[in-house]
Protein backbone atom coordinates (compact mmCIF):
# COMPACT_ATOMS: atom_id res chain seq x y z
CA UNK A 1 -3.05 2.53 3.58
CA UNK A 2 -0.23 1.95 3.47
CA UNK A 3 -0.66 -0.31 0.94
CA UNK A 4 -0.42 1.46 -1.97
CA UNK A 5 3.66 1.12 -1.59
CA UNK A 6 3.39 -2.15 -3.52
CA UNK A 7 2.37 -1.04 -7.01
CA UNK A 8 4.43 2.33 -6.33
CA UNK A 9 7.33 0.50 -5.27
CA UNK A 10 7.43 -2.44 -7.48
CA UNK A 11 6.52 -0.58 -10.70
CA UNK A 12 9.17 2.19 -10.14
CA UNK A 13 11.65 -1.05 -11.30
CA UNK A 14 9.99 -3.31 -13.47
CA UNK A 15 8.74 -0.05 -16.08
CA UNK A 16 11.84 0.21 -17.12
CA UNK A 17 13.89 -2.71 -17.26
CA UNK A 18 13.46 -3.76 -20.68
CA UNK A 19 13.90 -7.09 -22.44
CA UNK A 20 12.21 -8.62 -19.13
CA UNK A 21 9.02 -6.38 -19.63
CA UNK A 22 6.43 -6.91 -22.08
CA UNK A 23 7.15 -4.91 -25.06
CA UNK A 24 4.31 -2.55 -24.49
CA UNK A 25 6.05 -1.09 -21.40
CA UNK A 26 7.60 2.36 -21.69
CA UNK A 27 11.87 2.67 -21.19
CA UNK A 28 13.46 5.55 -19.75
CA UNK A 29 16.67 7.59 -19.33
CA UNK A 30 17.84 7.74 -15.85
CA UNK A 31 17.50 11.34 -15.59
CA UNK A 32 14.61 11.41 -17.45
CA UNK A 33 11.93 12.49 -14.64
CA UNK A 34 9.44 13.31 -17.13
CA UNK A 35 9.45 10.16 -18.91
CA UNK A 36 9.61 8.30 -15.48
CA UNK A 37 6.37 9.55 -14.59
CA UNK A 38 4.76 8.95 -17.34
CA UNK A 39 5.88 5.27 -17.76
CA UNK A 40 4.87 4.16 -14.15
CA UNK A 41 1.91 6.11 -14.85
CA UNK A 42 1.49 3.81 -18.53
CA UNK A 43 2.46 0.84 -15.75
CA UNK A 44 0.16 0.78 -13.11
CA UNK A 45 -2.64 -0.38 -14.65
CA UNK A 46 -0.99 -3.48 -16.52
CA UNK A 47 -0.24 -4.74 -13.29
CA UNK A 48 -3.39 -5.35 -11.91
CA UNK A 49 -3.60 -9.33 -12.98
CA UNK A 50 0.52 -9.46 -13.04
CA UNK A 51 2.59 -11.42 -15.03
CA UNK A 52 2.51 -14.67 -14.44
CA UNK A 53 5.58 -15.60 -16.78
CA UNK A 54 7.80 -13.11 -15.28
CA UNK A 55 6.23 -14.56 -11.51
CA UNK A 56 4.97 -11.47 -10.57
CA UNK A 57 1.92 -11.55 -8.74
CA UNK A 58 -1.28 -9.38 -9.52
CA UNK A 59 -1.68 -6.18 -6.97
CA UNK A 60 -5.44 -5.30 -7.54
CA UNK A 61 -6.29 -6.95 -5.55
CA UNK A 62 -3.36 -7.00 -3.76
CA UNK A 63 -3.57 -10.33 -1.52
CA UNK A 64 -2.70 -9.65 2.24
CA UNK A 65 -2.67 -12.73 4.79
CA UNK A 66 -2.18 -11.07 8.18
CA UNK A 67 -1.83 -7.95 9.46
CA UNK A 68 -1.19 -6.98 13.43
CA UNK A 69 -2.11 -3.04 14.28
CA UNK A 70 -1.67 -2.51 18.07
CA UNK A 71 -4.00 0.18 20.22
CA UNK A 72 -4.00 3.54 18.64
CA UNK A 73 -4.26 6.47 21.78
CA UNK A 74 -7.26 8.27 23.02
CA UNK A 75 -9.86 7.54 20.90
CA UNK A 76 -8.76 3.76 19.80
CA UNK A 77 -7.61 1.70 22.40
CA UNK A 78 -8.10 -1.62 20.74
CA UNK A 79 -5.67 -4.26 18.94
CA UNK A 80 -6.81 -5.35 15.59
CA UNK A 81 -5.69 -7.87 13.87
CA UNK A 82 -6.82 -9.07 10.20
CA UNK A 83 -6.62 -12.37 8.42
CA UNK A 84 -7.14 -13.15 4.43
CA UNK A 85 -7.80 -9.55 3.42
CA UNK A 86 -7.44 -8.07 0.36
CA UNK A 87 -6.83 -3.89 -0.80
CA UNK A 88 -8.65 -3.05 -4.23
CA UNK A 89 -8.16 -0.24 -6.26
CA UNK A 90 -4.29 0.06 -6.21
CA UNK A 91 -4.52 0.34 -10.51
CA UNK A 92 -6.45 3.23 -10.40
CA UNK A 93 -3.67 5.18 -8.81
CA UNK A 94 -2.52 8.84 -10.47
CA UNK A 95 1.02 9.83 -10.39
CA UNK A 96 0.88 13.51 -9.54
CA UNK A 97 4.20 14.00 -9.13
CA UNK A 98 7.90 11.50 -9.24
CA UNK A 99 11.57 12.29 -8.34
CA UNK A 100 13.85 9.27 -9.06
CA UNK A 101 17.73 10.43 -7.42
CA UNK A 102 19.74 7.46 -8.57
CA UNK A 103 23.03 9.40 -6.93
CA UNK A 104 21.24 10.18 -4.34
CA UNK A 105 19.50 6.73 -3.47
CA UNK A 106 16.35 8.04 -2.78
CA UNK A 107 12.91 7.84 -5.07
CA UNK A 108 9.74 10.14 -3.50
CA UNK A 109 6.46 10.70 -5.39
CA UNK A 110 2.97 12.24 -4.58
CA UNK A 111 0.03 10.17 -6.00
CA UNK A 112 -4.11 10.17 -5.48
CA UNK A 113 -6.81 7.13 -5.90
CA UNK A 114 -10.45 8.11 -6.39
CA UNK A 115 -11.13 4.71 -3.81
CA UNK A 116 -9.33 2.31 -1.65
CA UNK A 117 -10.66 -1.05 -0.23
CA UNK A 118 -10.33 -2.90 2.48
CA UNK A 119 -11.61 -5.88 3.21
CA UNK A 120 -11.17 -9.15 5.18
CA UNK A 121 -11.44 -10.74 8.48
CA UNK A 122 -10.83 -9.52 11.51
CA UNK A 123 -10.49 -9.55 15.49
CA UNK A 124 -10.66 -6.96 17.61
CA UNK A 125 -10.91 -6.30 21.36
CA UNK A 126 -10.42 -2.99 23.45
CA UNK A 127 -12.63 0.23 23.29
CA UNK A 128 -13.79 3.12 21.00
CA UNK A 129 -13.78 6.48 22.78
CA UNK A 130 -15.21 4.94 25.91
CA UNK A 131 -16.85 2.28 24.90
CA UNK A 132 -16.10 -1.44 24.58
CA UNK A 133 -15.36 -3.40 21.65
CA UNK A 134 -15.36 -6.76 20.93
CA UNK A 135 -15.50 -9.06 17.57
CA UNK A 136 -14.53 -11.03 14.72
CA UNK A 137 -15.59 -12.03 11.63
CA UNK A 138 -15.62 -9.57 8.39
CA UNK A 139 -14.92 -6.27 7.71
CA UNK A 140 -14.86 -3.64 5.11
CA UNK A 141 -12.57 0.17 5.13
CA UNK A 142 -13.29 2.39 2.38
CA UNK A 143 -11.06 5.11 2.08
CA UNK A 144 -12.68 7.63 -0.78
CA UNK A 145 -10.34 10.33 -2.24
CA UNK A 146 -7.05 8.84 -1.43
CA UNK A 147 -4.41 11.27 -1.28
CA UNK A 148 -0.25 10.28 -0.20
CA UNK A 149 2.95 10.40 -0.37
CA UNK A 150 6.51 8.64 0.01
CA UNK A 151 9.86 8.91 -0.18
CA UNK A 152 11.89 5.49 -0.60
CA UNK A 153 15.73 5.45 0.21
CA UNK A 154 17.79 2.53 -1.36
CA UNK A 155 21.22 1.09 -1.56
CA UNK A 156 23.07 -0.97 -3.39
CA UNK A 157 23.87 -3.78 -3.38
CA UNK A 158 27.00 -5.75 -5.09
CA UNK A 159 26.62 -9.12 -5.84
CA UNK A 160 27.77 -10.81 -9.16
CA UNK A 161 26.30 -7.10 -10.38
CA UNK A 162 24.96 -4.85 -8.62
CA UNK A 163 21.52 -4.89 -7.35
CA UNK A 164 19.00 -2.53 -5.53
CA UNK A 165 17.30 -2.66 -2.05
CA UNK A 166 14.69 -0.37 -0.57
CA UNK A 167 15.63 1.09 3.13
CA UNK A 168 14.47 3.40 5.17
CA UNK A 169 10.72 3.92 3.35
CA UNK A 170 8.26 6.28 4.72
CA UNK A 171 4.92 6.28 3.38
CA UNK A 172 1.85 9.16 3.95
CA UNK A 173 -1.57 8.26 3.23
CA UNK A 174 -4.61 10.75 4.29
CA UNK A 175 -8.25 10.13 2.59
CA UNK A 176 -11.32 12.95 2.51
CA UNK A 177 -13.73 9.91 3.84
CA UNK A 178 -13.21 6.76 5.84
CA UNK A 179 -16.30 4.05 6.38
CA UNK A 180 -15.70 1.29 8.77
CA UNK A 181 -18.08 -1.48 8.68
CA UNK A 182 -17.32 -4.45 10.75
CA UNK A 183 -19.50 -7.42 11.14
CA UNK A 184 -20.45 -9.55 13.93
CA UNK A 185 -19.22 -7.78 16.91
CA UNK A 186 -19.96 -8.51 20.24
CA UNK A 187 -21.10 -12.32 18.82
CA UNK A 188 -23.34 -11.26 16.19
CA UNK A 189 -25.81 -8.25 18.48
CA UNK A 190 -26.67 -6.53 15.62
CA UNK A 191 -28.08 -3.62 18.10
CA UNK A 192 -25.00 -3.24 19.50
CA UNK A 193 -22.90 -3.57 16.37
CA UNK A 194 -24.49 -0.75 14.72
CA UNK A 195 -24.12 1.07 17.28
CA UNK A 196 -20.11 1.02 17.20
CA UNK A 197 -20.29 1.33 13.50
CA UNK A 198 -21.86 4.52 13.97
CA UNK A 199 -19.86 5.64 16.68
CA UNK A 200 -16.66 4.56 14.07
CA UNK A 201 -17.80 6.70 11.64
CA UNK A 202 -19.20 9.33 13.47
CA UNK A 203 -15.69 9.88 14.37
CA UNK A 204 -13.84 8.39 11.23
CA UNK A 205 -11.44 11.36 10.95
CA UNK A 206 -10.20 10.89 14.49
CA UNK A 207 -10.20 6.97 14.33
CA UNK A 208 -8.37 6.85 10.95
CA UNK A 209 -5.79 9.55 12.41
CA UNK A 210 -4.59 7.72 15.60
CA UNK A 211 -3.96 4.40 13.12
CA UNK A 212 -3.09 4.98 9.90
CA UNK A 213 0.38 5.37 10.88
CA UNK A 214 0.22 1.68 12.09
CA UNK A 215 -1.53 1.01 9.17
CA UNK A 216 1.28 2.28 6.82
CA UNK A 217 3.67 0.49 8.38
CA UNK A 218 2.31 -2.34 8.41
CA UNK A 219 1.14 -2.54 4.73
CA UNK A 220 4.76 -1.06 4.07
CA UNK A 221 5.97 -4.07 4.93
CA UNK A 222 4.08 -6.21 3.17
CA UNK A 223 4.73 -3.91 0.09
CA UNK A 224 9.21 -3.89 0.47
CA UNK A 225 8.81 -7.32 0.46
CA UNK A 226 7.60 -7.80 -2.80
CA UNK A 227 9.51 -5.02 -4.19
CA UNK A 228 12.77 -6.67 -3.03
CA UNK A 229 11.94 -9.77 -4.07
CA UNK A 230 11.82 -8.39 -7.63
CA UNK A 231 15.00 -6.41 -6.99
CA UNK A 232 16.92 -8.95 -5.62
CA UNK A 233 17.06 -10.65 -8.64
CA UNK A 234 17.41 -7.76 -11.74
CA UNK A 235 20.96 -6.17 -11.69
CA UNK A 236 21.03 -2.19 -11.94
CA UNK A 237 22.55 -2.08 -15.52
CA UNK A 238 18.87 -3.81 -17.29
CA UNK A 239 17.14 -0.67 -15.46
CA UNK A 240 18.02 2.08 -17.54
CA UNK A 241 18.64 2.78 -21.46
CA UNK A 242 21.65 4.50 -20.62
């Protein structure tokens, strides 16, 4: 999900700014790809809880208050939409591998979680394979062995300095098991609610295919906004030691 843009995006800045960081945060050269890695790596987990003097918000759990995903194609032809959920398990992220092209405005990396999860309210209505589907009320999306990608273009932006802004982001995410388990459909019949529970992860692979592109956009938006709201206000010369 898409969500995992947030930490990725928003750490990729704040590891290395400096005086603004806590002192315990690794600095880098701008060419320096190996020490890059390592000090988002060294970063992830420290922002977890946040930093509440620097007003950075905490991103495991990483708070999400609504989220639209419209009908997938064959096998999900249903609009979801999900209210006062929250992703956990964004600090347990591994860096596998970073590229940071400052001339070239772009920043890509390949990363892996051992879980992702999901969880919320919802309401849905349309129909799984052929069958109808109807509900609201709570859900839970596990994704287990969490593997993705993404490669972030940014410009610049010149202000009284200049400043950075993400464009054009594309974010992959693929896991080896998805389990759906949504509560209270069709008004609470638990028969029939298990039933489309089962039939959701009976055919997980094909359900999570058809939407997880919806599903990375959408938490790709949720994710640029907080890293440009952190952007927005540190000018490009605090980001590097040289």
């Amino acid at each position: 999900m898409i969500i995992l843009r947030a930490i990725l995006s928003f750490a990729i800045f704040n590891v290395i700014i400096g005086a603004k960081l806590p002192s315990s945060f690794i600095r880098c050269h701008r060419n320096d790809q190996v020490c890059l890695k390592k000090a988002i790596q060294d970063a992830i987990p420290k922002f977890a809880k946040g930093f509440r003097s620097m007003g950075v918000l905490g991103v495991d759990p990483l708070m999400i208050p609504k989220m639209v995903v419209p009908s997938g194609g064959a096998v999900v032809k249903m609009t979801q939409t999900y209210t006062d959920c929250e992703l956990i398990g964004l600090s347990k992220i591994t860096l596998d591998d970073l590229n940071f092209d400052l001339n070239a405005r772009k920043i890509s990396w390949v990363f892996h979680a051992p879980k992702l999860v999901f969880k919320g309210k919802y309401e849905i209505s349309g129909q799984i394979l052929v069958l109808p589907v109807k509900g609201n009320g709570t859900m839970e999306i596990i994704l287990e062995g969490v593997k993705g990608g993404s490669i972030n273009n940014f410009e610049v932006i010149k202000k009284d300095k200049e400043y950075f802004k993400l464009t054009n982001n594309t974010l992959s995410i693929d896991a080896d098991k998805v389990i759906y388990n949504f509560q209270n459909l069709f008004d609470g019949n638990e028969e029939l609610g298990k039933q489309i529970n089962q039939v959701l992860n009976d055919n997980s692979r094909d359900v999570f295919n058809e939407l997880k592109d919806s599903y990375n956009r959408a938490f790709g938006s949720f994710t640029d906004n907080i890293a440009d709201m952190f952007l927005s206000q540190v000018p490009a010369d605090e980001i590097f030691l040289d």
